[in-house]
Protein backbone atom coordinates (compact mmCIF):
# COMPACT_ATOMS: atom_id res chain seq x y z
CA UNK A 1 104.91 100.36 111.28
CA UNK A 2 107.79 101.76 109.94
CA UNK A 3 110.37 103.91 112.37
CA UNK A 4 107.90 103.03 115.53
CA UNK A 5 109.68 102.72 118.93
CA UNK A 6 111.08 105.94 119.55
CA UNK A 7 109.98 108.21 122.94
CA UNK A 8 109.08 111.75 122.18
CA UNK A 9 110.95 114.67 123.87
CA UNK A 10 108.59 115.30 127.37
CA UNK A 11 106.96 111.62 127.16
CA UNK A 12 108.65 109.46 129.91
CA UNK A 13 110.05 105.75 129.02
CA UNK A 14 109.73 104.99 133.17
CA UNK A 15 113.45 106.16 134.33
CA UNK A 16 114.05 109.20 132.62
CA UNK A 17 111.25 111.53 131.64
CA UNK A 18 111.91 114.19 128.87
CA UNK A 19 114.85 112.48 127.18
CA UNK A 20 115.41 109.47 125.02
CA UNK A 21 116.89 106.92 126.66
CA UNK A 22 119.78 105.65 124.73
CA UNK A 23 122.20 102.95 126.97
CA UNK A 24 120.01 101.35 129.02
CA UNK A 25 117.90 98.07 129.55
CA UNK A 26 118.30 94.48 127.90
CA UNK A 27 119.61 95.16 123.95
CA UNK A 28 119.70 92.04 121.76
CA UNK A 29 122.44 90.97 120.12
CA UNK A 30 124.74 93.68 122.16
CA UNK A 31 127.52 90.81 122.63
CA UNK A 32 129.75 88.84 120.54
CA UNK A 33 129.70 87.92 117.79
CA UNK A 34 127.30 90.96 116.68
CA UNK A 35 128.06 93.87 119.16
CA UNK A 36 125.28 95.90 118.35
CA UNK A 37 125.93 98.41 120.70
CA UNK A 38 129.69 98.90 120.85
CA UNK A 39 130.51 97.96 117.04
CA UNK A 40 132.07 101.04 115.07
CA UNK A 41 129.44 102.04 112.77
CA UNK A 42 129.70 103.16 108.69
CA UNK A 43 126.20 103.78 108.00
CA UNK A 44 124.42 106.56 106.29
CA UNK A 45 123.91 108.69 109.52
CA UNK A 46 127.26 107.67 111.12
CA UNK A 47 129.14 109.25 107.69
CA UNK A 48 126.83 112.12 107.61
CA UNK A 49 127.87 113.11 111.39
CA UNK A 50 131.57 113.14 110.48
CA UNK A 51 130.82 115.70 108.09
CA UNK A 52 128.79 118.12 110.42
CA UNK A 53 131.47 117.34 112.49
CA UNK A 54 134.24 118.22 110.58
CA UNK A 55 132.44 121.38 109.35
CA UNK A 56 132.13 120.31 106.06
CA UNK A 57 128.36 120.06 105.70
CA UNK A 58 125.85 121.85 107.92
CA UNK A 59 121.99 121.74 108.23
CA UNK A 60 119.81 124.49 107.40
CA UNK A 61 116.74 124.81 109.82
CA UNK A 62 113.68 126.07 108.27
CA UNK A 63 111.20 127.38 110.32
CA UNK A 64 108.13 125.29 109.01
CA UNK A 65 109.56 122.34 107.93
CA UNK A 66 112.40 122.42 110.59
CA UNK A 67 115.88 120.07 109.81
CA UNK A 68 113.59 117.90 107.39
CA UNK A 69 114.51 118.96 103.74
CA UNK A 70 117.82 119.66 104.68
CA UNK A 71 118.38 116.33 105.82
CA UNK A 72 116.71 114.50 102.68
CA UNK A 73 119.11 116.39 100.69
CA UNK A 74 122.13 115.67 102.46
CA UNK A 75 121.18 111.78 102.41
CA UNK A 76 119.84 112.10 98.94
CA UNK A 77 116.54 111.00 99.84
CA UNK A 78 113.56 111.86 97.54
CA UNK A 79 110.80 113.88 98.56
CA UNK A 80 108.66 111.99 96.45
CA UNK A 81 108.96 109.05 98.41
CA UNK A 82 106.56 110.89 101.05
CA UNK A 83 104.13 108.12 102.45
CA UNK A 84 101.91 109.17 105.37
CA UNK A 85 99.92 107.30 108.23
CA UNK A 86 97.35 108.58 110.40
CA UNK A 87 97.54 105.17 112.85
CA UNK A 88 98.94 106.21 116.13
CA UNK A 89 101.51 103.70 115.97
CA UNK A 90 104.50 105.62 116.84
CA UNK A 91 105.76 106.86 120.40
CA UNK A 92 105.27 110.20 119.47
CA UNK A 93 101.44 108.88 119.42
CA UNK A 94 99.79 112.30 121.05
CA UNK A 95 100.53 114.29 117.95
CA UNK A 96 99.55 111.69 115.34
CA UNK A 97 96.11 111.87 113.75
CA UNK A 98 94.01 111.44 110.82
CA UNK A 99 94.09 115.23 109.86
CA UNK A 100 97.59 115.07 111.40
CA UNK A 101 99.58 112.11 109.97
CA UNK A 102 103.52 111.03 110.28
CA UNK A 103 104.87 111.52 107.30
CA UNK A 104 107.73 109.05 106.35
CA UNK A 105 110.53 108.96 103.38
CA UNK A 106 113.34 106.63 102.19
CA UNK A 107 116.08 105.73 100.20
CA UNK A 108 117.99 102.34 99.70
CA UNK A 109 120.16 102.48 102.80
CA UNK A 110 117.78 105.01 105.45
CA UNK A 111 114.28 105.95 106.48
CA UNK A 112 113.33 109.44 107.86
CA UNK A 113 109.95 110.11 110.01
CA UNK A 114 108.50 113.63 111.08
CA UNK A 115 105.67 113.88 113.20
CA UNK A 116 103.77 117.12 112.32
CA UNK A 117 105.11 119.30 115.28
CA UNK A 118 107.25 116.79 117.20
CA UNK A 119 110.10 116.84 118.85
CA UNK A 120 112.63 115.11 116.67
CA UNK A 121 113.14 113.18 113.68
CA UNK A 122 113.34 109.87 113.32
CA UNK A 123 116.00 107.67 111.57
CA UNK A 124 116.65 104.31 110.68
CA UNK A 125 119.99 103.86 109.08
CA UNK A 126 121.77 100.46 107.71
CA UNK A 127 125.02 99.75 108.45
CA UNK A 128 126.43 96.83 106.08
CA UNK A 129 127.29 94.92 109.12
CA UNK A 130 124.77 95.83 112.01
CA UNK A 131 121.86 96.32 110.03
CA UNK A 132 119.40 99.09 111.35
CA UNK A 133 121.03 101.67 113.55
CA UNK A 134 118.37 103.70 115.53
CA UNK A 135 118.69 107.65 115.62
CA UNK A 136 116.31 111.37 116.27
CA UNK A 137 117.39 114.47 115.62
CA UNK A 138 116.31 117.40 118.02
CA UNK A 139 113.82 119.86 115.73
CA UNK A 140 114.40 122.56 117.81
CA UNK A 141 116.78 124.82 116.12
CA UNK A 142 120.47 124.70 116.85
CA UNK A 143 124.16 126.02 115.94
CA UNK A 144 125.14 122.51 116.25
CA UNK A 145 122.56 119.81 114.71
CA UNK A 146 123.76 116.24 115.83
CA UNK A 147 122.27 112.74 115.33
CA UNK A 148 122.20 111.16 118.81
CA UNK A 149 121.84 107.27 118.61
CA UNK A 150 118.86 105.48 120.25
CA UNK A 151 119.29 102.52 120.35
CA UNK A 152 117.47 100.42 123.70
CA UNK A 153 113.90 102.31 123.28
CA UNK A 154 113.75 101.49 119.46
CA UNK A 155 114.44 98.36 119.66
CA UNK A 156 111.71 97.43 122.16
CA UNK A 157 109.77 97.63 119.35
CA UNK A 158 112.34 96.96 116.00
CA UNK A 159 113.01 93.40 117.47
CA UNK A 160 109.95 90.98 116.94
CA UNK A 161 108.37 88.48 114.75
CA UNK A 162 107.32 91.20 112.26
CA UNK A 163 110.96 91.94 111.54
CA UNK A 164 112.20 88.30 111.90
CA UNK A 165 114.08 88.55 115.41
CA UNK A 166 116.60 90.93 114.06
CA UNK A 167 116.94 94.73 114.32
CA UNK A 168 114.65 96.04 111.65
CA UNK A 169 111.98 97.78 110.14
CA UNK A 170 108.16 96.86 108.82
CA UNK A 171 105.26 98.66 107.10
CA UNK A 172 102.41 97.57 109.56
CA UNK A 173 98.88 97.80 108.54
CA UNK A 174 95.59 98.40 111.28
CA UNK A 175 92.12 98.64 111.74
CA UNK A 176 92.34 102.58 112.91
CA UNK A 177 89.78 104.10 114.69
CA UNK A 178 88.45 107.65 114.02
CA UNK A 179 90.85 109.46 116.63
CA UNK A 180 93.91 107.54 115.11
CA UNK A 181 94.33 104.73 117.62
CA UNK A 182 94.65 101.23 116.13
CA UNK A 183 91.59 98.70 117.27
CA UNK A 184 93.14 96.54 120.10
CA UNK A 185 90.44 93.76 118.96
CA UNK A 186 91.27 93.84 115.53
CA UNK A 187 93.81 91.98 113.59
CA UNK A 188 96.53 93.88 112.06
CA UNK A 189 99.31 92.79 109.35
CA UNK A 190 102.62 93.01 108.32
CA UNK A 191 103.12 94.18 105.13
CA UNK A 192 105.35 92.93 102.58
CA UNK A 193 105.10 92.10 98.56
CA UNK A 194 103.73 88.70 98.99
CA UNK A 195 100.88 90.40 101.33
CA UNK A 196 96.80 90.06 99.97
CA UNK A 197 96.39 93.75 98.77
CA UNK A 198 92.92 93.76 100.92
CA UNK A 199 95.23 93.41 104.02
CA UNK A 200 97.32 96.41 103.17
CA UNK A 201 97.30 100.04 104.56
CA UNK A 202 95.41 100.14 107.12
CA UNK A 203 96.16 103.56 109.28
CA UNK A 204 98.13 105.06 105.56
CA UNK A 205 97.20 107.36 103.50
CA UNK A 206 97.82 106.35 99.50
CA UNK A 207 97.58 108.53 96.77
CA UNK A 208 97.36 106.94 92.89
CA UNK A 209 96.03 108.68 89.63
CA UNK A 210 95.04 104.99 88.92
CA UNK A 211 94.54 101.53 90.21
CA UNK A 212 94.18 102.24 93.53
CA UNK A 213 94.40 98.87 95.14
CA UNK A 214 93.09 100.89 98.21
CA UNK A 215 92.97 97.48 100.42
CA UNK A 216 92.38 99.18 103.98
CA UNK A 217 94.01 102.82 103.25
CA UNK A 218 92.55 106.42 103.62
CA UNK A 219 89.67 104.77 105.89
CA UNK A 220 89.13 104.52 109.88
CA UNK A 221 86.74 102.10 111.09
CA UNK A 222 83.10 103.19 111.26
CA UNK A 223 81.27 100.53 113.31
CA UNK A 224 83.74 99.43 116.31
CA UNK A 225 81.67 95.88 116.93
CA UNK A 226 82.52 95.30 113.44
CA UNK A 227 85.85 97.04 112.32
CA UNK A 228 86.37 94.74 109.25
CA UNK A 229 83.12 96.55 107.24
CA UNK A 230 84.77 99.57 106.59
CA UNK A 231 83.30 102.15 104.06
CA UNK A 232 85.49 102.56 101.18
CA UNK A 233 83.83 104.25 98.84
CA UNK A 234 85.48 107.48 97.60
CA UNK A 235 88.80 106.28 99.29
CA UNK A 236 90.69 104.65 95.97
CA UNK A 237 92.53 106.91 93.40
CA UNK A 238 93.22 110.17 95.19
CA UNK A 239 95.12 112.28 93.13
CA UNK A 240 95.75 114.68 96.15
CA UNK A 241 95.13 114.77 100.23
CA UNK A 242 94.18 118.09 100.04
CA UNK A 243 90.55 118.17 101.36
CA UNK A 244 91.60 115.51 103.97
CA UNK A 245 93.73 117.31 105.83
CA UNK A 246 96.07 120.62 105.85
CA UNK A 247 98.85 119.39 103.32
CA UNK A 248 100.66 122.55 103.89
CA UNK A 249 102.65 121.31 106.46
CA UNK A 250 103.95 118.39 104.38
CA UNK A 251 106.23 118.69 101.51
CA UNK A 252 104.43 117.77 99.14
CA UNK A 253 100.52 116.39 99.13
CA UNK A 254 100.71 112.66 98.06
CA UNK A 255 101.19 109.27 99.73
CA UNK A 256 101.94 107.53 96.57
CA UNK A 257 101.16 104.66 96.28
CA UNK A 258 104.32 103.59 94.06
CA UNK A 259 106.41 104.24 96.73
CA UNK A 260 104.14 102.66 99.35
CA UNK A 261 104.39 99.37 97.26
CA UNK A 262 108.04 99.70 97.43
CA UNK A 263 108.52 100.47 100.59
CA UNK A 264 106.80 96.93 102.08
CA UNK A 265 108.75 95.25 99.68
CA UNK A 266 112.08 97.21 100.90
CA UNK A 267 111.56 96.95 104.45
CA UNK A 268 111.26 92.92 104.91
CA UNK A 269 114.15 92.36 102.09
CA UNK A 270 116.46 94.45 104.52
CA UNK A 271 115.05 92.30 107.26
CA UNK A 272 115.54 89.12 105.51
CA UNK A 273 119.52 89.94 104.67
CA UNK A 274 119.94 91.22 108.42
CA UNK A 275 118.81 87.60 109.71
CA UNK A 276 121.33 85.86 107.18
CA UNK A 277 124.40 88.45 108.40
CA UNK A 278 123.21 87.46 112.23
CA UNK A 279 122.46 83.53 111.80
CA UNK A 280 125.73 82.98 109.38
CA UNK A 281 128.02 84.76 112.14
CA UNK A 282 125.58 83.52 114.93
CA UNK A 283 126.49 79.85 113.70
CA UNK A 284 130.20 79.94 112.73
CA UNK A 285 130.77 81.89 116.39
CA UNK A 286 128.86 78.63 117.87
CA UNK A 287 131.18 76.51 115.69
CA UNK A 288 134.23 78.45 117.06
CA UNK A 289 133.47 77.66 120.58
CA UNK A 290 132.66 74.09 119.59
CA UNK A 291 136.46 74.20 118.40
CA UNK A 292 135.26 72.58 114.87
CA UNK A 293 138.18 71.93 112.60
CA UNK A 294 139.68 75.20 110.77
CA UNK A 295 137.78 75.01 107.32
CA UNK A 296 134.63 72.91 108.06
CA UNK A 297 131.63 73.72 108.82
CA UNK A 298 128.97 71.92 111.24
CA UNK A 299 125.31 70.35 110.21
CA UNK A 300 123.99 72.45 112.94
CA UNK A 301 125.62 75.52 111.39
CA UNK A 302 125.10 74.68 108.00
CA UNK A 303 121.24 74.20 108.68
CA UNK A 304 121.46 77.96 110.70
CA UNK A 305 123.17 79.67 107.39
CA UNK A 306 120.89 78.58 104.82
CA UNK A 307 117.63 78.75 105.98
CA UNK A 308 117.41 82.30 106.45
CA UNK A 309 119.54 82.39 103.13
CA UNK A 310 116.91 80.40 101.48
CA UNK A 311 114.11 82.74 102.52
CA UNK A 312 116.49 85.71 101.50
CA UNK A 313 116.69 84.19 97.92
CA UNK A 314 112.89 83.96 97.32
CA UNK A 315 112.13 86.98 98.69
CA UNK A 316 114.92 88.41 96.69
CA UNK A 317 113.15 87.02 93.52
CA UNK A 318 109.78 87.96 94.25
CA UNK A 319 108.87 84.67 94.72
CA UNK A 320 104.91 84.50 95.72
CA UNK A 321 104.82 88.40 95.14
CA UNK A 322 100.63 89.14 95.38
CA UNK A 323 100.05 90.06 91.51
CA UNK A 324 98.44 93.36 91.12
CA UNK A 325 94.44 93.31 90.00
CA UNK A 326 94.96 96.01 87.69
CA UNK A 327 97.41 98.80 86.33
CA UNK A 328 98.61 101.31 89.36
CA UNK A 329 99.75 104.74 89.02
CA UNK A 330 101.53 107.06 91.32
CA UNK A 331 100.87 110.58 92.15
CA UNK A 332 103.78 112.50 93.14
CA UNK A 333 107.01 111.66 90.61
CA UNK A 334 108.39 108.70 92.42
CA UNK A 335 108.02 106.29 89.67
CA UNK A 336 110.89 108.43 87.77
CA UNK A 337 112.64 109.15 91.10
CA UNK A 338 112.98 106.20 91.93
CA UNK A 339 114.14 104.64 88.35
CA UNK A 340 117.24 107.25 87.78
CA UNK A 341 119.98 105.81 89.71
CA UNK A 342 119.42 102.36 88.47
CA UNK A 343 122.42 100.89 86.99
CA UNK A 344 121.68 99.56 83.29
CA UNK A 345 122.79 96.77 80.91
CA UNK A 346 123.55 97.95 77.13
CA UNK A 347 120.25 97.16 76.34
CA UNK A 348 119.33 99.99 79.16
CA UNK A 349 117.55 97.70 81.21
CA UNK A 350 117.67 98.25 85.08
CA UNK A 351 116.03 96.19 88.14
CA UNK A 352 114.84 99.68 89.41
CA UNK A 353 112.55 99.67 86.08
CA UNK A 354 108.66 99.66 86.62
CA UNK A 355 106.15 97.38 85.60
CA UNK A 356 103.09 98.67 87.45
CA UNK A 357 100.62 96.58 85.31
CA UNK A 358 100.60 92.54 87.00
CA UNK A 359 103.59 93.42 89.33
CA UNK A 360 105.86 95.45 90.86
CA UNK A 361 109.34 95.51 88.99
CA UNK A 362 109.54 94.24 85.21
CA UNK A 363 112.41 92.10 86.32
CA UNK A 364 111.69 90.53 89.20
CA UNK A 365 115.15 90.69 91.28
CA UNK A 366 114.96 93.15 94.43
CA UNK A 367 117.61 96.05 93.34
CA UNK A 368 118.92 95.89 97.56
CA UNK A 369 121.01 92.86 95.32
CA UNK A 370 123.36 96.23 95.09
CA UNK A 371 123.08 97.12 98.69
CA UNK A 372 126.19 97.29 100.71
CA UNK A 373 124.43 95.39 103.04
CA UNK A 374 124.06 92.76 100.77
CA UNK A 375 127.46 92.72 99.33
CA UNK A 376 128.66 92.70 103.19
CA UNK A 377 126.77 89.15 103.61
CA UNK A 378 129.68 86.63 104.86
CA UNK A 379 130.48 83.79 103.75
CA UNK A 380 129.35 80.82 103.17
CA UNK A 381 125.94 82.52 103.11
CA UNK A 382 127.31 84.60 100.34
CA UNK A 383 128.10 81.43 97.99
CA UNK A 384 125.15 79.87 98.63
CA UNK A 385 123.09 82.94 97.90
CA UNK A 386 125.06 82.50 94.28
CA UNK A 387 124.90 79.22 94.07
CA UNK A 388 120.94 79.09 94.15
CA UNK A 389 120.39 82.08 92.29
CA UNK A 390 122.24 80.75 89.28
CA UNK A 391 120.18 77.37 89.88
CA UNK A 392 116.65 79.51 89.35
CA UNK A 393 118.22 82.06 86.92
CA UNK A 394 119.60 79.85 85.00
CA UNK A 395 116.55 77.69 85.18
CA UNK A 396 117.73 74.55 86.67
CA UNK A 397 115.77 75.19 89.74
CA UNK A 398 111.81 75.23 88.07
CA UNK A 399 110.48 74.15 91.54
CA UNK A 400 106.46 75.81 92.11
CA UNK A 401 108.37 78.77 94.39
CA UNK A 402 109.60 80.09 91.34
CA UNK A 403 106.73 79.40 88.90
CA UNK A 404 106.31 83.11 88.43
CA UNK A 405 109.27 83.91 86.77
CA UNK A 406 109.31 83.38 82.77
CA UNK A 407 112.26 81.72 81.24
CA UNK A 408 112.41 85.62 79.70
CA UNK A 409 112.60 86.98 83.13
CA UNK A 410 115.45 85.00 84.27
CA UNK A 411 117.48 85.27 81.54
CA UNK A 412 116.91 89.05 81.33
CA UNK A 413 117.79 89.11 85.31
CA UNK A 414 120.87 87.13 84.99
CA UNK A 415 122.00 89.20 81.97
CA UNK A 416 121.64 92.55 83.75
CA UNK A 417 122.94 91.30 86.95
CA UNK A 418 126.37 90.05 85.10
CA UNK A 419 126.27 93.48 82.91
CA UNK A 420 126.27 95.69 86.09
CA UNK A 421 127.08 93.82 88.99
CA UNK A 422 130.68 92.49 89.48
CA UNK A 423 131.77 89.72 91.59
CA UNK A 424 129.60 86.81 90.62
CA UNK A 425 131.11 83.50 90.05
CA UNK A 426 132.82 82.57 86.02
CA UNK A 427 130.05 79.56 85.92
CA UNK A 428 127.50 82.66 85.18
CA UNK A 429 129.56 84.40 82.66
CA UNK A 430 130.24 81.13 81.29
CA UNK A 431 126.34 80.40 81.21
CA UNK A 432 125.72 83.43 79.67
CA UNK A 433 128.11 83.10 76.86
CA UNK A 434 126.95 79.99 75.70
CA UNK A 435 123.20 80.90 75.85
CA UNK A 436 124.13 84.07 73.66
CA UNK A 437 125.73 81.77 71.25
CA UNK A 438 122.79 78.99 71.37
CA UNK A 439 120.51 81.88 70.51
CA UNK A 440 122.30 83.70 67.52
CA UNK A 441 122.75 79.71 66.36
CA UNK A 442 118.74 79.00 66.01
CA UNK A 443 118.74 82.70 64.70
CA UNK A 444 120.90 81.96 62.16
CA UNK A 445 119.51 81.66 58.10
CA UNK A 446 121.11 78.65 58.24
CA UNK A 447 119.63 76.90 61.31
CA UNK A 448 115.46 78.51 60.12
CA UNK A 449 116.34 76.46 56.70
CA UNK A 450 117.34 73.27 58.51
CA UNK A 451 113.45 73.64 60.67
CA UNK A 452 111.08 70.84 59.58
């Protein structure tokens, strides 16, 4: 579950009742090399309290919807990316419901969660180097809004096996009972774009004018001896919540289920570049102590960089993404949202563009490749992320992990990736140049005349 791990205002953590608690307890990764807690911090948030700060931006509070829009604007976050879930999987917990869900949004870099009359809002922000910094926002109204960091309670929860070990963030689907409470006996799942769709969504809402691919959403469980046989009928395709609950407290009344998809895909690729930023500096800091020459690199090391940078480059490529059983649809404008900061290639192709019919993203090649997270990778994670990306993009690499991706798709990715991406290695532009050539050769009159 996405932004869980938080305290509500009033709702005591054991030592101080009524307050997040924000410097104390065991933190992972708070010494060196990482220095979670004490690192100077360029995120988002961090840039958007500078501004408040120096007066240059302020917050409007409105009285139903509190600091919420005002915030979304200031981060650039669409309201279209509204997802909502009834599960009470949150700390704020007592104010979550079916008929009163959380409702969450998002951009590239930051997630924002509101629990329908809670205390404070939620953040998760990504810092290119620390990965996901943990913040609320009071929501009672003041002369002087400020993002307070919270760091200890959050990550409690935001440092598991669901997001890899490192501080993170995961879409989390459960068998949800009636009241909102998640079924202890039950299984639930982690949700990413390789997950089976009929594992998905369980304690969301999702809104689609087509395909629904409902998988577990917009039901709670109806028999508790036998949570699995859940009655879906009448819960695929809703083109609106209104009827299921009082959408007038939301911004807008979908949960769409474009930006639900994109979302569990988001959430584990940030997850999956965090663990290669912590492992690479993890293993060279290891290295350091060992005192291994200046300029080489250990086995042990070597074998700690590259894994996780392995998994980073499949998941990157949308390697064993779950194909879609039919055409999907969203409900509330995402799909266009989403699409118009994309950078595009002459040909005006992007890797924020759609496909919606068998998968996700016509070009298979997760767009965080333009996060500054991902361009803050060190090296030599960073080189051999290049390295084995030209290897399956340039087709080298036709190994089964990669089977889904069409000799179309990886020329089309590695074209739009050299076309609006700088700082990949002359080997690709290289590449590229001769396959242009090799192509306008067998195009050529002369070349169809000398065909047998």
């Amino acid at each position: 579950m996405v932004f869980s791990g938080l305290p509500a205002r009033g709702e005591s953590t054991g030592n101080t009742p009524g307050a997040v608690v924000k410097n104390q307890g065991f933190l992972p990764f708070a010494g060196p090399p990482i220095n979670y807690r004490s690192a100077e911090l360029n995120d988002p948030i961090a840039r958007l309290e500078k501004r408040l700060e120096s007066g240059e931006v302020s917050l409007h509070y409105d009285p139903r919807h509190g600091y919420l829009q005002a915030v979304l604007d200031a981060l650039r976050i669409p309201v279209s990316s509204q997802t909502l879930v009834f599960s009470k999987t949150s700390f704020q917990f007592p104010d979550i419901s079916p008929t009163a869900p959380r409702a969450l949004y998002f951009n590239d870099d930051v997630y924002v969660g509101q629990v329908h009359a809670g205390k404070f809002l939620e953040f998760v922000s990504f810092d290119a180097k620390q990965a996901a910094i943990f913040y609320v926002l009071d929501e009672q109204e003041s002369s002087e809004p400020r993002f307070e960091r919270a760091a200890v309670d959050c990550i409690q929860c935001h440092v598991a096996g669901s997001t890899r070990g490192v501080p993170g963030v995961l879409v989390k689907s459960v068998f949800t009972r009636p009241n909102g409470y998640p079924d202890a006996a039950s299984k639930s799942f982690v949700t990413g774009h390789e997950s089976p769709l009929n594992e998905r969504w369980g304690g969301w809402y999702v809104t689609s004018k087509h395909g629904g691919e409902g998988g577990l959403a917009n039901v709670t469980i109806s028999d508790p001896k036998h949570p699995e046989q859940l009655n879906t009928k009448g819960s695929t395709n809703l083109a609106t919540l209104n009827g299921r609950l009082d959408t007038s407290g939301y911004l807008t009344d979908s949960s769409d289920i474009v930006a639900v998809m994109v979302l569990a895909h988001q959430t584990q690729m940030h997850n999956l570049i965090t663990l290669t930023n912590y492992q690479t500096r993890l293993a060279l800091f290891a290295d350091q102590k060992r005192n291994q020459p200046a300029g080489t690199i250990s086995d042990a090391a070597r074998k700690q960089i590259e894994g996780p940078a392995e998994q980073l480059v499949r998941y990157l490529l949308f390697a064993n993404e779950e194909k879609l059983r039919e055409p999907i649809e969203g409900t509330s404008g995402f799909t266009a949202d989403f699409g118009t900061p994309g950078r595009r290639d002459a040909q005006g192709r992007s890797l924020r563009d759609f496909d919606l019919r068998t998968r996700i993203f016509k070009y298979p090649c997760s767009y965080l490749i333009y996060s500054e997270a991902f361009d803050a990778l060190p090296e030599p994670a960073r080189t051999y992320i290049h390295r084995r990306l030209f290897e399956v993009l340039g087709g080298n690499d036709r190994s089964p992990e990669f089977s889904s991706l069409s000799s179309e798709d990886r020329r089309a990715i590695l074209e739009i990736l050299l076309a609006t991406k700088p700082g990949f290695p002359e080997e690709w532009q290289q590449f590229s140049r001769e396959q242009a050539s090799t192509t306008m050769i067998a195009a050529s009159p002369a070349a169809v005349n000398r065909q047998p």
